[in-house]
C-alpha atoms as a PDB file:
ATOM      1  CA  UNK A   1       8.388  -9.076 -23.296  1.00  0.00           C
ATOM      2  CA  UNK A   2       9.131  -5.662 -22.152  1.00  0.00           C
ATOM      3  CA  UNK A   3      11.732  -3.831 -20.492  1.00  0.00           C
ATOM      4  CA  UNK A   4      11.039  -0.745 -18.355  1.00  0.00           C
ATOM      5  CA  UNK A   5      14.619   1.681 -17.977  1.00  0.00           C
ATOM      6  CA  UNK A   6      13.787   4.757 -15.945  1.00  0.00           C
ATOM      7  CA  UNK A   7      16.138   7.619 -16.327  1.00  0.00           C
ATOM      8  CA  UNK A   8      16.738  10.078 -13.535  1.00  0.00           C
ATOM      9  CA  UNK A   9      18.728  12.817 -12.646  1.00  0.00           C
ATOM     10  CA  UNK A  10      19.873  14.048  -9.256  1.00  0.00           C
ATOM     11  CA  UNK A  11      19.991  17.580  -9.676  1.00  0.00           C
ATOM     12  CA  UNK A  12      18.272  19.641 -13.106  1.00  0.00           C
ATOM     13  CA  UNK A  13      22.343  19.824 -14.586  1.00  0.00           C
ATOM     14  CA  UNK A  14      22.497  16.016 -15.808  1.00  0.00           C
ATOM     15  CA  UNK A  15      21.118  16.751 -18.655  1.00  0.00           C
ATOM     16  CA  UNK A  16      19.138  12.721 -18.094  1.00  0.00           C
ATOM     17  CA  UNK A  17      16.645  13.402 -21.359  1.00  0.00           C
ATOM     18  CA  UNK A  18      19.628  14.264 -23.495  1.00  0.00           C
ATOM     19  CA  UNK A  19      21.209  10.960 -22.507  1.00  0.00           C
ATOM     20  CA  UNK A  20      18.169   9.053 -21.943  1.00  0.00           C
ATOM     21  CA  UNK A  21      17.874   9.791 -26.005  1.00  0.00           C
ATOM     22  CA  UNK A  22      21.127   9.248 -27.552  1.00  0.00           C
ATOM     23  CA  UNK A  23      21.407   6.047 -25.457  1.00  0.00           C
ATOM     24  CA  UNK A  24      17.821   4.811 -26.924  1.00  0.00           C
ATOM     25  CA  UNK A  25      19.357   5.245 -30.316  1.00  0.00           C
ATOM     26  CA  UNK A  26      22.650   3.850 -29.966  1.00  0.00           C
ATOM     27  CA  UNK A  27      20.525   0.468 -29.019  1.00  0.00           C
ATOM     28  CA  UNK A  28      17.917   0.681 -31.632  1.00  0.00           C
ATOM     29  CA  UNK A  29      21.119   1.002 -34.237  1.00  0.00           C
ATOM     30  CA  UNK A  30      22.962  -2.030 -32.621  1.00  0.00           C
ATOM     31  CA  UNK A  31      19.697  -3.981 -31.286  1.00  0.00           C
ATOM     32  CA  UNK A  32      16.990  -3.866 -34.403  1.00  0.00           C
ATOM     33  CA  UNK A  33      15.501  -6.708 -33.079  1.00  0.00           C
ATOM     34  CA  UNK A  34      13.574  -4.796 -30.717  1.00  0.00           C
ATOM     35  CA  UNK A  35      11.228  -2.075 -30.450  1.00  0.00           C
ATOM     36  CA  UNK A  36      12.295   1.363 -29.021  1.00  0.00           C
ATOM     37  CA  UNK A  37       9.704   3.211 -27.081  1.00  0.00           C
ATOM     38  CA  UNK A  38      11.307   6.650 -25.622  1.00  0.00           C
ATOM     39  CA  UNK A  39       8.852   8.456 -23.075  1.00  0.00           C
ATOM     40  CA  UNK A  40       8.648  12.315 -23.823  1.00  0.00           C
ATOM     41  CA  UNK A  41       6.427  15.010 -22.311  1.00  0.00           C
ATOM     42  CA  UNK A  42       3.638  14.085 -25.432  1.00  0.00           C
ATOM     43  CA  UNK A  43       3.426  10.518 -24.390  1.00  0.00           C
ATOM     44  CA  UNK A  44       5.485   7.377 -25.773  1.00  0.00           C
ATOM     45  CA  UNK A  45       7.029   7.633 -28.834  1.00  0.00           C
ATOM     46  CA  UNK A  46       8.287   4.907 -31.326  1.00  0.00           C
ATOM     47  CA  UNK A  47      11.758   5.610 -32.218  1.00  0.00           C
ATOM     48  CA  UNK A  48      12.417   2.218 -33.901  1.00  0.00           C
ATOM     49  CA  UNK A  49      10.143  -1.243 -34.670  1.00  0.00           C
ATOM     50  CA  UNK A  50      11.917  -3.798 -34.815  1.00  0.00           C
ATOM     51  CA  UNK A  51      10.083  -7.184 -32.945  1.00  0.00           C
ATOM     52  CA  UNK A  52       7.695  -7.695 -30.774  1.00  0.00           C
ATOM     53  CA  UNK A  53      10.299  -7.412 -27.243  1.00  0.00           C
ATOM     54  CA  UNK A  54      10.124  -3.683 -26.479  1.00  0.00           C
ATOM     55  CA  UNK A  55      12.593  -1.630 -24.421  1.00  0.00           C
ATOM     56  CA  UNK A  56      10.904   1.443 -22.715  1.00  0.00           C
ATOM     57  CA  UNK A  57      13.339   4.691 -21.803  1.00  0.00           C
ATOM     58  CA  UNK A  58      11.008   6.675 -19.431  1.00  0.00           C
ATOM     59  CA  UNK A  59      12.232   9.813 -18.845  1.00  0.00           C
ATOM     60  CA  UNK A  60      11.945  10.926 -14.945  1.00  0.00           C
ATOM     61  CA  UNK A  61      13.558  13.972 -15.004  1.00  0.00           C
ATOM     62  CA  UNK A  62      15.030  15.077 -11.296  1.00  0.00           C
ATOM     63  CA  UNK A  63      11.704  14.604  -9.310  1.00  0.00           C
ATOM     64  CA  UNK A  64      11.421  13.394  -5.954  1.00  0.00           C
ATOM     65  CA  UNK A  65       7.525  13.193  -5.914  1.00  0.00           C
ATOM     66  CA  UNK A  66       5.747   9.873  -5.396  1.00  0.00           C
ATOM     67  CA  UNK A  67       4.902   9.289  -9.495  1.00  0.00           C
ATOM     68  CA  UNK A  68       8.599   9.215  -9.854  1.00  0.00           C
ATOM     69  CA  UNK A  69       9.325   7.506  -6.974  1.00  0.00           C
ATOM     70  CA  UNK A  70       6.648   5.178  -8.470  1.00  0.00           C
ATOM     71  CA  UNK A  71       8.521   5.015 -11.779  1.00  0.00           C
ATOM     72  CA  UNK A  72      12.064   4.489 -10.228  1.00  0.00           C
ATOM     73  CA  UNK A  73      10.551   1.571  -8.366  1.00  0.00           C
ATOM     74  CA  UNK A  74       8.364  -0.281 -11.440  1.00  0.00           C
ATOM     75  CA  UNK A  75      11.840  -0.176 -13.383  1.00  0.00           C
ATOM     76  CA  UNK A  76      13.667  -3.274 -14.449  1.00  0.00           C
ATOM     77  CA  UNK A  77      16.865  -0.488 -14.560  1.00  0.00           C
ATOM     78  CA  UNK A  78      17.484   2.969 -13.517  1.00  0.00           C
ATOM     79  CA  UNK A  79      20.034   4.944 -14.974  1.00  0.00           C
ATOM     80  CA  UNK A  80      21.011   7.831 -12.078  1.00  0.00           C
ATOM     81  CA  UNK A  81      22.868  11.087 -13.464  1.00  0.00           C
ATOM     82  CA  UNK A  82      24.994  12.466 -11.035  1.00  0.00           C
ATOM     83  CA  UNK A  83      27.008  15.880 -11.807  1.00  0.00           C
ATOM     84  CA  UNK A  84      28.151  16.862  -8.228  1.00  0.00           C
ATOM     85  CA  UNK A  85      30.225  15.194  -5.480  1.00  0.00           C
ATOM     86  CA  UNK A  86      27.940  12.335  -3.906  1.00  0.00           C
ATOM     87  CA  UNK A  87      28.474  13.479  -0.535  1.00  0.00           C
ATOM     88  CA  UNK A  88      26.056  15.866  -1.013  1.00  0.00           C
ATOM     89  CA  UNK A  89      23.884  12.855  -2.152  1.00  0.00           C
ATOM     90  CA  UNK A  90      25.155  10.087   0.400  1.00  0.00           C
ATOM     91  CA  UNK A  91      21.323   9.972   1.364  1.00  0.00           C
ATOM     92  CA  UNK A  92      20.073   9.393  -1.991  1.00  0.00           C
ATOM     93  CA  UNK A  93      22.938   7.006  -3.125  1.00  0.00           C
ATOM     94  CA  UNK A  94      22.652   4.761  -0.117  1.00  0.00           C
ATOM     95  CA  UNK A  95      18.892   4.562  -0.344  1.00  0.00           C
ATOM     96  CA  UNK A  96      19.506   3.363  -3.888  1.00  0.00           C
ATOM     97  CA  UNK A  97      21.982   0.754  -3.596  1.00  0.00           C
ATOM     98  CA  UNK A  98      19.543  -0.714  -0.697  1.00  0.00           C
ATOM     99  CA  UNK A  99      16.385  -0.559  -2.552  1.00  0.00           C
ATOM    100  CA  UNK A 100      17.819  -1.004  -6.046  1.00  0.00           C
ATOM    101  CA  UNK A 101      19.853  -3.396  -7.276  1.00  0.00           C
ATOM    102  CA  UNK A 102      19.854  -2.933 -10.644  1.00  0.00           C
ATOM    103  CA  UNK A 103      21.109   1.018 -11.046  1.00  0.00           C
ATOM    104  CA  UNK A 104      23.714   2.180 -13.777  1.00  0.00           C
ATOM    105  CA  UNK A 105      25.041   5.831 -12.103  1.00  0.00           C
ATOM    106  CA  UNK A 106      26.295   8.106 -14.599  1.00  0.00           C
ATOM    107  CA  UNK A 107      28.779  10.863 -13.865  1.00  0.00           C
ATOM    108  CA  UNK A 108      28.456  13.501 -15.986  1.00  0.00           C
ATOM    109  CA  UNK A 109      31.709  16.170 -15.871  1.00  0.00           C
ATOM    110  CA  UNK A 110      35.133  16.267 -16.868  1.00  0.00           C
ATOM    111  CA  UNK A 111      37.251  13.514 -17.001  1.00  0.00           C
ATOM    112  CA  UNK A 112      39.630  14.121 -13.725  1.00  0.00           C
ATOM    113  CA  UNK A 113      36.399  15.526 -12.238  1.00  0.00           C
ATOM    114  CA  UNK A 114      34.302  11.666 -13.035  1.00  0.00           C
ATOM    115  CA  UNK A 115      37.068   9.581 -12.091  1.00  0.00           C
ATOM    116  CA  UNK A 116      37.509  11.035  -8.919  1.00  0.00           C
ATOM    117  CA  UNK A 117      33.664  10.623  -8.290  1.00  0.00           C
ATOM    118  CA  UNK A 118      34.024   6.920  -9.237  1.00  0.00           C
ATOM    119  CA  UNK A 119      36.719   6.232  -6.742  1.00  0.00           C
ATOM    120  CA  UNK A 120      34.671   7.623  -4.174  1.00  0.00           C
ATOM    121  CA  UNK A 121      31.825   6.153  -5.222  1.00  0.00           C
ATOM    122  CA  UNK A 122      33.077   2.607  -5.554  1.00  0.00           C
ATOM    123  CA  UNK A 123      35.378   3.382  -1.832  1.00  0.00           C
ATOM    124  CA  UNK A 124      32.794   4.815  -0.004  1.00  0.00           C
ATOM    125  CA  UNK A 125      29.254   3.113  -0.808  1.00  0.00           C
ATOM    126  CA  UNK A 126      31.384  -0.018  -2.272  1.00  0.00           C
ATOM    127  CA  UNK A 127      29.098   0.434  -5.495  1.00  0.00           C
ATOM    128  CA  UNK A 128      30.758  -2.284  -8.141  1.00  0.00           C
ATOM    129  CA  UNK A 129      33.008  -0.292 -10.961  1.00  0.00           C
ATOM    130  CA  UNK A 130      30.498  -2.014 -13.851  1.00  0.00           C
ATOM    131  CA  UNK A 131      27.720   0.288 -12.033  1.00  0.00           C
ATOM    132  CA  UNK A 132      29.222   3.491 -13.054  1.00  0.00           C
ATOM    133  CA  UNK A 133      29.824   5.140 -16.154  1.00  0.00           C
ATOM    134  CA  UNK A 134      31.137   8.672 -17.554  1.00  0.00           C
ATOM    135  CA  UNK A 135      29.463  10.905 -19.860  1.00  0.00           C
ATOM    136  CA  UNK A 136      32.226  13.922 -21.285  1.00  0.00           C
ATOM    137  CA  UNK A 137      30.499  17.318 -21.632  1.00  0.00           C
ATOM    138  CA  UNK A 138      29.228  17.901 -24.906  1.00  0.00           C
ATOM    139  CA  UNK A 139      28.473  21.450 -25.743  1.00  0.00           C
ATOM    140  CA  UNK A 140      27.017  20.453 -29.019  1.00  0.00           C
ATOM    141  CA  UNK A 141      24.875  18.029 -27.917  1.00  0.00           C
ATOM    142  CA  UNK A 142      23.362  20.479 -25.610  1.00  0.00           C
ATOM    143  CA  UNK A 143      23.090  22.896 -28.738  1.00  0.00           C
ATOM    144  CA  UNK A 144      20.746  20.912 -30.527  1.00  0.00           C
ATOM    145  CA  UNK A 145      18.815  19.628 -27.975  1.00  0.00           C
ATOM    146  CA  UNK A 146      17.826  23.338 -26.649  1.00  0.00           C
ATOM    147  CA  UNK A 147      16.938  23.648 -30.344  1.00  0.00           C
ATOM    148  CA  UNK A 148      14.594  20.428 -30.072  1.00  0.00           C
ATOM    149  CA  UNK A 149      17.065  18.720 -33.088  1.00  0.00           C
ATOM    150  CA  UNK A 150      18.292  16.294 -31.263  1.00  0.00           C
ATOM    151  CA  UNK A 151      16.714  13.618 -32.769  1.00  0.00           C
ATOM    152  CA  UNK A 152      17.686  14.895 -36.191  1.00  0.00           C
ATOM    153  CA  UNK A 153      21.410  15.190 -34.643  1.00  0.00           C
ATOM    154  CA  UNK A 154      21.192  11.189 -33.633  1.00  0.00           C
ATOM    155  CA  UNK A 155      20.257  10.301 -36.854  1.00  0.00           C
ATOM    156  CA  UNK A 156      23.035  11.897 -38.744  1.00  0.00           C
ATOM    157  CA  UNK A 157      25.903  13.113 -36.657  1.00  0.00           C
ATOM    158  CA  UNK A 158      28.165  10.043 -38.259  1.00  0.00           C
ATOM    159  CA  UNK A 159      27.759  11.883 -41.505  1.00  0.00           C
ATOM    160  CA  UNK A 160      28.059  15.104 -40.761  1.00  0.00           C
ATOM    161  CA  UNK A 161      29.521  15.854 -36.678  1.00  0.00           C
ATOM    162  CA  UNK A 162      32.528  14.090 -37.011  1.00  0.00           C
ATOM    163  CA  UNK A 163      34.840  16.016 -34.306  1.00  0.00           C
ATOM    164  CA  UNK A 164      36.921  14.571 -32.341  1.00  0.00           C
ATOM    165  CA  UNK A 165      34.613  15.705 -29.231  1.00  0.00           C
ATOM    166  CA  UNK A 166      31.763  13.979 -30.856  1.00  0.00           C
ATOM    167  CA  UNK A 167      33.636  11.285 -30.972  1.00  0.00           C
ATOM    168  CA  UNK A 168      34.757  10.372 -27.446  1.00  0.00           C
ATOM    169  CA  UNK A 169      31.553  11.379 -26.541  1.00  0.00           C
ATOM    170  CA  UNK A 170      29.926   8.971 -28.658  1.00  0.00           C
ATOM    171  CA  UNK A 171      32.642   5.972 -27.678  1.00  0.00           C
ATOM    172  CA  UNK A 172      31.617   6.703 -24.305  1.00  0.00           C
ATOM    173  CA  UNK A 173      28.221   6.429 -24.463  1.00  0.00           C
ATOM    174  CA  UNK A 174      28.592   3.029 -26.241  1.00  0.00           C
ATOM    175  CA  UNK A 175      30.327   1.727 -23.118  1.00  0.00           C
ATOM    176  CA  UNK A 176      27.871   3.080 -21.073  1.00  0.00           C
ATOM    177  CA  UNK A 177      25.145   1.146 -23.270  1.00  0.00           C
ATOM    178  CA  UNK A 178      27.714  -1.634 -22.864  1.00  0.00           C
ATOM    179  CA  UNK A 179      27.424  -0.865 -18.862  1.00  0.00           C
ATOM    180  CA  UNK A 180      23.295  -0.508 -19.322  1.00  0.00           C
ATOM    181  CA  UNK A 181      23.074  -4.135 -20.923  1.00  0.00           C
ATOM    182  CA  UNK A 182      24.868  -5.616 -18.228  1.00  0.00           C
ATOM    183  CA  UNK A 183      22.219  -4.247 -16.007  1.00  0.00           C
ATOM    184  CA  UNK A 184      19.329  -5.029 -17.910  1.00  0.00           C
ATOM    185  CA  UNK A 185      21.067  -9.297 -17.782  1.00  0.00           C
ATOM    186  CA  UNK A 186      20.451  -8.927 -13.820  1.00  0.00           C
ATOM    187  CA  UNK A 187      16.627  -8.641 -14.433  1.00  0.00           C
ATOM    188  CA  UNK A 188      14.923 -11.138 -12.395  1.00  0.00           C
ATOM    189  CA  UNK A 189      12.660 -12.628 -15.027  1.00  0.00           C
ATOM    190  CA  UNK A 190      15.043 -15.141 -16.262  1.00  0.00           C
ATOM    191  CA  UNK A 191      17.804 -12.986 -16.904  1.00  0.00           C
ATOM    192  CA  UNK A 192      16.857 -10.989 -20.170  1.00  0.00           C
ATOM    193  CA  UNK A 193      19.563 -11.381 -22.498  1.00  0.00           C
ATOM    194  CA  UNK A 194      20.284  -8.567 -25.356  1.00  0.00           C
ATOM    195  CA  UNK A 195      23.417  -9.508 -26.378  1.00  0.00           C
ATOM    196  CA  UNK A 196      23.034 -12.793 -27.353  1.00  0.00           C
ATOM    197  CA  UNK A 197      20.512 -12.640 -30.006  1.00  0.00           C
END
């Protein structure tokens, strides 16, 4: 059995392939029996083999062309990066709580920035709390990802990036994996369940 998440951004600041990738390797670390494809511009890629169920991350970058709009709708779960205030969205975000029921929004920002995102977004388009998650800025992250390290930085940042920004950056993405699982237990082939195995 496979798994299809799609990744997308809203605008070209969400950084969604930086995410896309630390959140496939925060699951391969916690999930092993799985497989963890990650789509990059060279094709699929193999970050971890663990069983024959395979989770796909397809990266879909902030396009609004029909392949994405292709992708977004062939996905068991898409994870939407949002960096601005939704009302400039409010098109966009009601088109996919209609069409998409399974959709993890991430708010990417500052902390008082994200929460008062949330609120709105839960208040206005009544989009359920466990739908939304927060990603803190991470300067570092961004760093090594310009440098193409990132990978390298995944495998090794408990060792040696121990800040406290790394930190609550990392605890934060867990819960949003957390928030991503959930999601994934909605899917309509029996319920797919991660965290029970």
């Amino acid at each position: 059995m496979s798994v299809k998440i799609a990744f997308w951004g809203m605008e070209e600041s969400c950084h969604i392939t930086e995410n896309m990738i630390v959140m496939s390797w925060l699951l391969a670390k916690i999930r092993p029996a799985h497989s963890i494809f990650v789509h990059r511009e060279n094709g699929w890629q193999c970050i971890f083999s663990g069983g024959k169920d395979r989770i796909l991350f397809a990266d879909c970058g902030c396009g609004r062309d029909k392949k994405t709009q292709n992708s977004l709708k062939n996905a068991d779960v898409i994870v939407a990066g949002i960096h601005t205030y939704p009302s400039e969205w409010q098109e966009i975000i009601r088109n996919f709580t209609v069409r998409h029921k399974k959709v993890l929004y991430l708010v990417e920002g500052y902390a008082l920035h994200a929460s008062r995102l949330k609120t709105d977004m839960m208040d206005r388009y009544r989009i359920a709390p466990e739908q939304i998650g927060y990603i803190p800025q991470n300067g570092e992250l961004e760093w090594v990802s310009a440098q193409g390290k990132i990978d390298n930085f995944m495998k090794s940042w408990r060792q040696k990036s121990r800040t406290e920004r790394n930190e609550n950056f990392f605890e934060e993405m867990e819960h949003n994996l957390f928030l991503l699982m959930k999601q994934m237990e909605k899917n309509e082939n029996g319920g797919y369940q991660l965290w029970n195995r």
